[in-house]
PDB file of N, CA and C in Angstrom:
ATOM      1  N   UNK A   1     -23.629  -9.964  -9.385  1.00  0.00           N
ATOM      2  CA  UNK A   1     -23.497  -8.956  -8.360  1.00  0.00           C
ATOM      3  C   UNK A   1     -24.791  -8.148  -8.328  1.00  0.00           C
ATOM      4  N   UNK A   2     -25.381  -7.949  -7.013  1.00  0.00           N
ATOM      5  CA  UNK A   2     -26.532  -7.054  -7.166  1.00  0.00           C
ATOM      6  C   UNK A   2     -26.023  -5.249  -6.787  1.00  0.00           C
ATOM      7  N   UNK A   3     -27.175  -4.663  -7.587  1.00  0.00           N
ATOM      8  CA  UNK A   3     -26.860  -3.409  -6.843  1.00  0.00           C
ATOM      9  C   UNK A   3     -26.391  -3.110  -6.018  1.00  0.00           C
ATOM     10  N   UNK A   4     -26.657  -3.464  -4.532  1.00  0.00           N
ATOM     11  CA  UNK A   4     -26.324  -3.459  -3.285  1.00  0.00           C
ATOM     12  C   UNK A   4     -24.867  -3.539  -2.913  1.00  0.00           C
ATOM     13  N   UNK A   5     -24.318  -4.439  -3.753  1.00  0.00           N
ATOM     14  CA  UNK A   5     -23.117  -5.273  -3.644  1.00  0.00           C
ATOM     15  C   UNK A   5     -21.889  -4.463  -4.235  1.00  0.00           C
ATOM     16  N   UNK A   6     -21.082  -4.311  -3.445  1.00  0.00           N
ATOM     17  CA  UNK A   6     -19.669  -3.155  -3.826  1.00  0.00           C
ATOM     18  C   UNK A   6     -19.020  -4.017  -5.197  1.00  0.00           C
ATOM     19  N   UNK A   7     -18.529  -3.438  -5.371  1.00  0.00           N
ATOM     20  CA  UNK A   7     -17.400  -4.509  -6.688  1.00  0.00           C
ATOM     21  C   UNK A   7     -16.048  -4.499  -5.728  1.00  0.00           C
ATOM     22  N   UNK A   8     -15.805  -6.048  -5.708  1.00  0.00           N
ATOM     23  CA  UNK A   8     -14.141  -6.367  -5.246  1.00  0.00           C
ATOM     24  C   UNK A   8     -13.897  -6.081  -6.308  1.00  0.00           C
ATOM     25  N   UNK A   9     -12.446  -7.198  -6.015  1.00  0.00           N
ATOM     26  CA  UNK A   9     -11.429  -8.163  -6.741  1.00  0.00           C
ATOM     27  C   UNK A   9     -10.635  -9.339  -5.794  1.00  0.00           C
ATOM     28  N   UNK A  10     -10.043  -9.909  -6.514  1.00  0.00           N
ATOM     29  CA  UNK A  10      -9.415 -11.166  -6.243  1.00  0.00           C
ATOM     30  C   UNK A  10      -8.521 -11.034  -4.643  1.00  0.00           C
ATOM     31  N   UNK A  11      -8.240  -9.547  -4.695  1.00  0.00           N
ATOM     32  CA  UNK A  11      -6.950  -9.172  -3.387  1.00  0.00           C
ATOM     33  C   UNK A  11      -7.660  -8.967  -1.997  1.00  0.00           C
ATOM     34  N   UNK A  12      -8.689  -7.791  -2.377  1.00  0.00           N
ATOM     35  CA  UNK A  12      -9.635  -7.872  -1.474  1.00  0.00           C
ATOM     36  C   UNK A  12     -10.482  -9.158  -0.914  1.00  0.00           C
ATOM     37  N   UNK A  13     -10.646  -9.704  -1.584  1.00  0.00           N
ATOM     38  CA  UNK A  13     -11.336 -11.277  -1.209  1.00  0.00           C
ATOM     39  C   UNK A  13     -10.726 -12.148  -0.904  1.00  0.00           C
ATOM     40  N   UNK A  14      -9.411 -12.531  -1.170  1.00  0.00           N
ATOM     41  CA  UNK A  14      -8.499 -13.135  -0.094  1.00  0.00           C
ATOM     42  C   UNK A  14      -8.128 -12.160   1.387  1.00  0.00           C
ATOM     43  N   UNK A  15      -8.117 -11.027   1.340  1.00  0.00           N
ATOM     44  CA  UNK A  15      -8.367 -10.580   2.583  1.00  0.00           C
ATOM     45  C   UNK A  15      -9.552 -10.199   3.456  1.00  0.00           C
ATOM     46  N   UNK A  16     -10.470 -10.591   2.958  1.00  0.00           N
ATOM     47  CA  UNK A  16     -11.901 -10.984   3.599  1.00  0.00           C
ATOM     48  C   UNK A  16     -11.657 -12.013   4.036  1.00  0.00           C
ATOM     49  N   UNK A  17     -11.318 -13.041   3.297  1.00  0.00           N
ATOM     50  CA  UNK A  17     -11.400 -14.307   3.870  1.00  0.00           C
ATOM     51  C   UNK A  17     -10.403 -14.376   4.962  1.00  0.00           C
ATOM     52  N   UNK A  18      -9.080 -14.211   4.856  1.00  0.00           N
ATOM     53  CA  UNK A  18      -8.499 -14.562   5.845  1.00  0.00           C
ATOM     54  C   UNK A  18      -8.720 -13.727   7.369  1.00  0.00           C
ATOM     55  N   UNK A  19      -9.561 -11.939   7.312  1.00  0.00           N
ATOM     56  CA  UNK A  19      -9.338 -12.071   8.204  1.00  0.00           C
ATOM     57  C   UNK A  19     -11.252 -12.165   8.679  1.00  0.00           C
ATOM     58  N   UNK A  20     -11.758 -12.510   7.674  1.00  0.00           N
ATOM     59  CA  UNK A  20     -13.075 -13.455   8.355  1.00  0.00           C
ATOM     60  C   UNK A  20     -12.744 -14.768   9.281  1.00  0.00           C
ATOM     61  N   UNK A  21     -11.804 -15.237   8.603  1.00  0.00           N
ATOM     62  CA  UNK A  21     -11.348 -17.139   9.418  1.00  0.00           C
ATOM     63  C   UNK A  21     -10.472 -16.945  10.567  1.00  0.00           C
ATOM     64  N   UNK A  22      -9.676 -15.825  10.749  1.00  0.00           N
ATOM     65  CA  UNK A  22      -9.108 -15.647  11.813  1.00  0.00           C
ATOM     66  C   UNK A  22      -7.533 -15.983  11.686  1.00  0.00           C
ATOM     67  N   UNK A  23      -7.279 -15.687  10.288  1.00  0.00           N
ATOM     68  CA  UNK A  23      -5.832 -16.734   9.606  1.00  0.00           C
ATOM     69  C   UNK A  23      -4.936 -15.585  10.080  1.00  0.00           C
ATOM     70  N   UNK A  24      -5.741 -13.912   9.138  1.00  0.00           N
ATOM     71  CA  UNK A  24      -4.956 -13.061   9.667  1.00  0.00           C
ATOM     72  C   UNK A  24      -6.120 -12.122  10.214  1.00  0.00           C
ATOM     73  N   UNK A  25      -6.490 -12.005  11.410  1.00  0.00           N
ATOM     74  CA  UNK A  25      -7.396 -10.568  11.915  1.00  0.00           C
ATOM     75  C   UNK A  25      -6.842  -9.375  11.820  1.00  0.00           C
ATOM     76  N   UNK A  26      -5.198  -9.142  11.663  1.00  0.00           N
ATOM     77  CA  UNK A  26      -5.199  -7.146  11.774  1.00  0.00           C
ATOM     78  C   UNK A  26      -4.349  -7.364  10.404  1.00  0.00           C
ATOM     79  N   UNK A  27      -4.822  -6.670   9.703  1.00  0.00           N
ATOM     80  CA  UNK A  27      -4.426  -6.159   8.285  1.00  0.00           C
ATOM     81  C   UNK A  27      -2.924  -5.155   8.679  1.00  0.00           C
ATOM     82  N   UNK A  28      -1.654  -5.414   7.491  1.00  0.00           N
ATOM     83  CA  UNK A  28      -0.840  -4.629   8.108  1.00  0.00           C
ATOM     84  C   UNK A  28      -0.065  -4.902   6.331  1.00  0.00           C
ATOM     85  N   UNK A  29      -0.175  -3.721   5.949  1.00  0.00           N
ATOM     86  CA  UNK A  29       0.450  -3.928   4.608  1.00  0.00           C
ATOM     87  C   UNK A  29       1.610  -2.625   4.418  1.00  0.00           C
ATOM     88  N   UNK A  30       2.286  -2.421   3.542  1.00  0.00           N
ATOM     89  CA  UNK A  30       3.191  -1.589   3.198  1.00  0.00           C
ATOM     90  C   UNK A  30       3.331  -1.095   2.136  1.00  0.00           C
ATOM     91  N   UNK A  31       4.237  -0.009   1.549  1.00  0.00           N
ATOM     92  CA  UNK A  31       4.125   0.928   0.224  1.00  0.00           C
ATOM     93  C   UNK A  31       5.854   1.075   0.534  1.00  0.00           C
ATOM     94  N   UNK A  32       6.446  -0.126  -0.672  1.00  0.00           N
ATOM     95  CA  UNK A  32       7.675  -0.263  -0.684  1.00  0.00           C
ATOM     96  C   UNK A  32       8.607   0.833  -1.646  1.00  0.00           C
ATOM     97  N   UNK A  33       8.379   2.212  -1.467  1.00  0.00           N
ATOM     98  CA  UNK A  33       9.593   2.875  -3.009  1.00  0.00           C
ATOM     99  C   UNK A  33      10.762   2.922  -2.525  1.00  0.00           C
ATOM    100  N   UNK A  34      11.238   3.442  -3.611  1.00  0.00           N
ATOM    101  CA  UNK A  34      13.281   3.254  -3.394  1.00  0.00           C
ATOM    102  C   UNK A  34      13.359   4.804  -3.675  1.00  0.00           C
ATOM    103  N   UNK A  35      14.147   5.396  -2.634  1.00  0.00           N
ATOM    104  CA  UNK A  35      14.388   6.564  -2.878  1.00  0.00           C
ATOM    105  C   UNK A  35      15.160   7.579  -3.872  1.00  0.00           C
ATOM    106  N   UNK A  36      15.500   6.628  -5.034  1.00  0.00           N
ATOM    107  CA  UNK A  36      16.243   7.430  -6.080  1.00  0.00           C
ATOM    108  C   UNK A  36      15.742   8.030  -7.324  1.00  0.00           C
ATOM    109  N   UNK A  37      14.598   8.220  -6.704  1.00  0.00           N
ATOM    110  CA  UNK A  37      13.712   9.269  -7.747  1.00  0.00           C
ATOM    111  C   UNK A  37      12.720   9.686  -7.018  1.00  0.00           C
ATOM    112  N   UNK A  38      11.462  10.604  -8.139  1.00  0.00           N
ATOM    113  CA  UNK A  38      10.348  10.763  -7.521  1.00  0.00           C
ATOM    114  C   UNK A  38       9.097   9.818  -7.874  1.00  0.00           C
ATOM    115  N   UNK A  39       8.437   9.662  -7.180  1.00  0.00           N
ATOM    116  CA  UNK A  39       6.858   9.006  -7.678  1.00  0.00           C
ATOM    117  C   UNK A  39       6.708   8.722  -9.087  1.00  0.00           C
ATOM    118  N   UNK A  40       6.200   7.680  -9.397  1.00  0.00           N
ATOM    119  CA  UNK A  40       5.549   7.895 -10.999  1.00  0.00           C
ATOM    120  C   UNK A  40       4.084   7.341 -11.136  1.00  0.00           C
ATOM    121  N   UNK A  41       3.427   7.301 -11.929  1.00  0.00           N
ATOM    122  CA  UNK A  41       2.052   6.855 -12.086  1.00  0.00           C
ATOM    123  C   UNK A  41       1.951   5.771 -11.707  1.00  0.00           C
ATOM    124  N   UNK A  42       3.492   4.837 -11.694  1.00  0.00           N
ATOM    125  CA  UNK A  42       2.881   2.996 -11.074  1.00  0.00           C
ATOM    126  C   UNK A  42       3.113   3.476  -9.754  1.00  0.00           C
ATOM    127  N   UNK A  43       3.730   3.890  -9.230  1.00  0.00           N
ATOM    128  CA  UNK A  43       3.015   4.295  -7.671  1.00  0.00           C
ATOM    129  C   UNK A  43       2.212   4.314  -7.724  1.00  0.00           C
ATOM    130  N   UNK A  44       1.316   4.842  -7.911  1.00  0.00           N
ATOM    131  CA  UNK A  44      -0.241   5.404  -7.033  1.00  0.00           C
ATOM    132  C   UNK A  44      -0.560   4.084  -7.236  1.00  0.00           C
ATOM    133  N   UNK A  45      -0.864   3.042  -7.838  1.00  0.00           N
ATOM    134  CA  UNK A  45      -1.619   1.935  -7.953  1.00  0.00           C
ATOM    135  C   UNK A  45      -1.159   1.513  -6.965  1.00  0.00           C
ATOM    136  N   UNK A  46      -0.036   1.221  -6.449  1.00  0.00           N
ATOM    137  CA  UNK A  46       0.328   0.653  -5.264  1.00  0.00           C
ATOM    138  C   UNK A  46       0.063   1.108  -3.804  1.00  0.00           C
ATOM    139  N   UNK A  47      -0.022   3.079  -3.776  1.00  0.00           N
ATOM    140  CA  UNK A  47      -0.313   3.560  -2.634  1.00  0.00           C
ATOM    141  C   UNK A  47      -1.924   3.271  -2.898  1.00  0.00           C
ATOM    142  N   UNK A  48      -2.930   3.751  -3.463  1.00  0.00           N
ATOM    143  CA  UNK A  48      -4.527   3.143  -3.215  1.00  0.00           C
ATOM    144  C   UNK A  48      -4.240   1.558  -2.977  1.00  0.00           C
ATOM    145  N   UNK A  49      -3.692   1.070  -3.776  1.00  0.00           N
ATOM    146  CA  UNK A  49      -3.703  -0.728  -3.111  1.00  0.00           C
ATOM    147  C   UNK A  49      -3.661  -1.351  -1.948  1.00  0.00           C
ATOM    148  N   UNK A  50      -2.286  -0.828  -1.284  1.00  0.00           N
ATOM    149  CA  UNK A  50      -2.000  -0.853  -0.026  1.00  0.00           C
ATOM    150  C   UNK A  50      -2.443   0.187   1.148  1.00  0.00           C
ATOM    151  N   UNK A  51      -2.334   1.084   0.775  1.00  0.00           N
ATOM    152  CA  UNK A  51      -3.398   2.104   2.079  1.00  0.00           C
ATOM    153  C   UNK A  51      -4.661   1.866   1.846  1.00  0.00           C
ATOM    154  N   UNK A  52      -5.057   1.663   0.685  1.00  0.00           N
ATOM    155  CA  UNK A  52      -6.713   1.161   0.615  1.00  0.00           C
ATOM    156  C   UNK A  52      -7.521  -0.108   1.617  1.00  0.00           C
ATOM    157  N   UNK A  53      -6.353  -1.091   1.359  1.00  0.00           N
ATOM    158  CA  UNK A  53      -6.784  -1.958   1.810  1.00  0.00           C
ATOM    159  C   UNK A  53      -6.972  -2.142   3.416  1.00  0.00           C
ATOM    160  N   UNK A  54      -5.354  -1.250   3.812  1.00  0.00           N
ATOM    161  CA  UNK A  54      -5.721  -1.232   5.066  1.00  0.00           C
ATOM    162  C   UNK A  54      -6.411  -0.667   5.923  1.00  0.00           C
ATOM    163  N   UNK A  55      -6.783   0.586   5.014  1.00  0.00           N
ATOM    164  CA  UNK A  55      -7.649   1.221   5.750  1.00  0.00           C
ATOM    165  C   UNK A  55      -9.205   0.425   5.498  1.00  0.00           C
ATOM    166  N   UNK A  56      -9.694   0.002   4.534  1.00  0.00           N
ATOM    167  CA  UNK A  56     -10.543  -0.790   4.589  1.00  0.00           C
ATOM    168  C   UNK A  56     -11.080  -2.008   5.643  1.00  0.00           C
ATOM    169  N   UNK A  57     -10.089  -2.287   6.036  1.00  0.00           N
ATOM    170  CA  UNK A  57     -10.027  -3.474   6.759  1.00  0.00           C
ATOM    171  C   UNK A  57      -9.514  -3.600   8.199  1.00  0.00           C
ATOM    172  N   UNK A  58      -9.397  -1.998   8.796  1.00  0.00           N
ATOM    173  CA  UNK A  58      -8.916  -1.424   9.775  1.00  0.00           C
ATOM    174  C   UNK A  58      -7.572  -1.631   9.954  1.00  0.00           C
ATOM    175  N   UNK A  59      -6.944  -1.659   9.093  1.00  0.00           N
ATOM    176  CA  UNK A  59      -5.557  -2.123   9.712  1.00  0.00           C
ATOM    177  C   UNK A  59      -4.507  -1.205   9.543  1.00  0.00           C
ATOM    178  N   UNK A  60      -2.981  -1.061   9.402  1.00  0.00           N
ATOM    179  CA  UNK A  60      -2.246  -0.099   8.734  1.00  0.00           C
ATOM    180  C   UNK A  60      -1.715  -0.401   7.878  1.00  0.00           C
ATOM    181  N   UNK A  61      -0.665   0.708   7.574  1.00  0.00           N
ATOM    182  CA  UNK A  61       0.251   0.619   6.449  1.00  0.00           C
ATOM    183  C   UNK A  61       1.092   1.308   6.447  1.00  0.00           C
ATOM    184  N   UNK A  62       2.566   0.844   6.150  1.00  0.00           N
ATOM    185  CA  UNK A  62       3.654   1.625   6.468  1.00  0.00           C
ATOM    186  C   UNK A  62       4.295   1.846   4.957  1.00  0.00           C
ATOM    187  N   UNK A  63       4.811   3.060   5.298  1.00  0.00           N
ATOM    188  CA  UNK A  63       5.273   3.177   4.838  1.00  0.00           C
ATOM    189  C   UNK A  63       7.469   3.218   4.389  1.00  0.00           C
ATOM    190  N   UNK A  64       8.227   1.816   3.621  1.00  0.00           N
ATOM    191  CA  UNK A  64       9.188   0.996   4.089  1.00  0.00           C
ATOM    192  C   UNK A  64      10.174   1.836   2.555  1.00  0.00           C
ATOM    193  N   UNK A  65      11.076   2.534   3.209  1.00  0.00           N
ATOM    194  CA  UNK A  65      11.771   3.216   2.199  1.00  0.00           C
ATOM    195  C   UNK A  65      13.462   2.029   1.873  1.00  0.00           C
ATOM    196  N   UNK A  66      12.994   1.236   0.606  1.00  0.00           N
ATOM    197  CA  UNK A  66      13.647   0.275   0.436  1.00  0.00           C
ATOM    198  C   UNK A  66      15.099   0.819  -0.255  1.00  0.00           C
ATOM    199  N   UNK A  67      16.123   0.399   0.248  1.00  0.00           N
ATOM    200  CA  UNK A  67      17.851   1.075  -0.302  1.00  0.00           C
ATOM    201  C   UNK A  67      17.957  -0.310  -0.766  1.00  0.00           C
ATOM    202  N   UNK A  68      17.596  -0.578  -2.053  1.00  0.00           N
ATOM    203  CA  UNK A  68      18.477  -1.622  -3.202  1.00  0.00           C
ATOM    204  C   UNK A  68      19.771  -0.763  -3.987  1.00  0.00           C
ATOM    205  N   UNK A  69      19.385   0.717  -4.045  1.00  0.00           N
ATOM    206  CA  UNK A  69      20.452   1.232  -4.541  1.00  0.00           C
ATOM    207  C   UNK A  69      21.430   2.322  -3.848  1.00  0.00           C
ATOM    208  N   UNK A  70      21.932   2.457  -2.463  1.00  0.00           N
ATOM    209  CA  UNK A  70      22.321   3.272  -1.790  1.00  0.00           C
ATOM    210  C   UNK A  70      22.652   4.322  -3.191  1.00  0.00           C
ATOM    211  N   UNK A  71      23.660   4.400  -3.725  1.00  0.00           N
ATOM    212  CA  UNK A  71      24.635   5.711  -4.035  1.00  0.00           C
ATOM    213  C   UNK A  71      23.608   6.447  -4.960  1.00  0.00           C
ATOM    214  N   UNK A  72      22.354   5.674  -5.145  1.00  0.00           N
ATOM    215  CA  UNK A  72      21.558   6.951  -5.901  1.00  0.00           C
ATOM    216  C   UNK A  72      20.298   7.978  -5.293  1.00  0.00           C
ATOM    217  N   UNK A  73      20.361   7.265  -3.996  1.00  0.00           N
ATOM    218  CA  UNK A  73      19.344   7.657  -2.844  1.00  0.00           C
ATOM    219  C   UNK A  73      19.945   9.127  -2.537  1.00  0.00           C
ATOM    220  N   UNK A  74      18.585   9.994  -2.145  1.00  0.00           N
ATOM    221  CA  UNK A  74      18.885  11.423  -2.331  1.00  0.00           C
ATOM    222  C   UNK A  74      17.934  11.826  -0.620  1.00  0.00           C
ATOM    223  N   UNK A  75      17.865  12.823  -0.342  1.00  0.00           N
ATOM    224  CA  UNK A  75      17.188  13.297   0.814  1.00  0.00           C
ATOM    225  C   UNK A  75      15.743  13.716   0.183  1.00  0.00           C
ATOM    226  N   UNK A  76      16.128  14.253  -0.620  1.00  0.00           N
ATOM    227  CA  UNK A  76      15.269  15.133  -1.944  1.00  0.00           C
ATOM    228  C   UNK A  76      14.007  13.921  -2.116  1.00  0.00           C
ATOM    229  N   UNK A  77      14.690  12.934  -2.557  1.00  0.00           N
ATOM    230  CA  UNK A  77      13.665  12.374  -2.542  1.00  0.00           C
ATOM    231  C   UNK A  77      12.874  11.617  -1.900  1.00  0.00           C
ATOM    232  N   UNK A  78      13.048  11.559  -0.708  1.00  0.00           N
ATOM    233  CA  UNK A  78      12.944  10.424   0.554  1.00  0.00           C
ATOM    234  C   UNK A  78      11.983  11.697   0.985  1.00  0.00           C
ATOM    235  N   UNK A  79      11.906  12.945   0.836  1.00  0.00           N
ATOM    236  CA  UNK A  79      10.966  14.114   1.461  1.00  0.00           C
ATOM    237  C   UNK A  79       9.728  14.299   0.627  1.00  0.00           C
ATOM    238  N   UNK A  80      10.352  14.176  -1.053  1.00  0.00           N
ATOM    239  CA  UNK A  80       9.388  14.351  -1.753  1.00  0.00           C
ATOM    240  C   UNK A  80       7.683  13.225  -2.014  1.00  0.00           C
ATOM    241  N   UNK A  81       8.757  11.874  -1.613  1.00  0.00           N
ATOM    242  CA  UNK A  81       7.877  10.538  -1.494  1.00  0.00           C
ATOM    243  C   UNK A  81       7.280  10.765  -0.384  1.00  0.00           C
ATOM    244  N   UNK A  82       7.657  10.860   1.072  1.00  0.00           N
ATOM    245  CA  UNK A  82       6.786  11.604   1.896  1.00  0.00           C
ATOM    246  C   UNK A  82       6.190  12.127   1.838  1.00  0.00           C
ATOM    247  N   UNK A  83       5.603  13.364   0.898  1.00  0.00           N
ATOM    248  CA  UNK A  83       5.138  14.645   0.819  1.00  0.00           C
ATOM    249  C   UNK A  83       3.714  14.079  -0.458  1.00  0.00           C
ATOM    250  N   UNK A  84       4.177  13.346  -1.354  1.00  0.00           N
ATOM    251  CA  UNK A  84       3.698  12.886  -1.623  1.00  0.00           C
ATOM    252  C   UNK A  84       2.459  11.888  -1.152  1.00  0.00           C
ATOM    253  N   UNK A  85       2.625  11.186  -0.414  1.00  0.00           N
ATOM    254  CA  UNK A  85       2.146   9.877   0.196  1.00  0.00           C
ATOM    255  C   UNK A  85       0.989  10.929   1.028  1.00  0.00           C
ATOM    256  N   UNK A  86       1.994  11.565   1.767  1.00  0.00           N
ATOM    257  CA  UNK A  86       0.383  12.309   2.386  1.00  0.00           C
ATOM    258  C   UNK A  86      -0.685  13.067   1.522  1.00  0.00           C
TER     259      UNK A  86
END
């Protein structure tokens, strides 16, 4: 790698490639939590991962509030992950 040259990784460079080749041109990724708690530190790896990328690559990212566990899902926290994220 020269100076010049950013540092990837492996994720980013499959999404160079594909939307260099035209496999996928608009980047559109997501930030999947479950609302029965708040955030923890393995979040954030996932929100820079996925908003990173898309914003990198012009594309978006949604944000997809996944119910695997209805009866523990709270409002509380569906505001706080929001509040968070921004």
């Amino acid at each position: 790698m020269s100076e010049n040259t950013a540092p990837t990784d492996f994720i980013r460079d499959i999404v160079a490639e594909d939307v260099q080749s035209g496999k996928n041109p608009q980047i559109h990724t997501r930030f999947p939590p479950e609302p029965n708690g708040y955030l923890h530190i393995g979040h954030t790896k996932a929100i820079c991962l996925n908003f990173g990328i898309a914003h990198e690559f012009g594309g978006v990212c949604n944000v997809r509030m996944d119910d695997t566990n209805p009866a523990k899902e709270e409002v509380e926290f569906v505001d706080s992950i929001m509040a968070d994220v921004r």
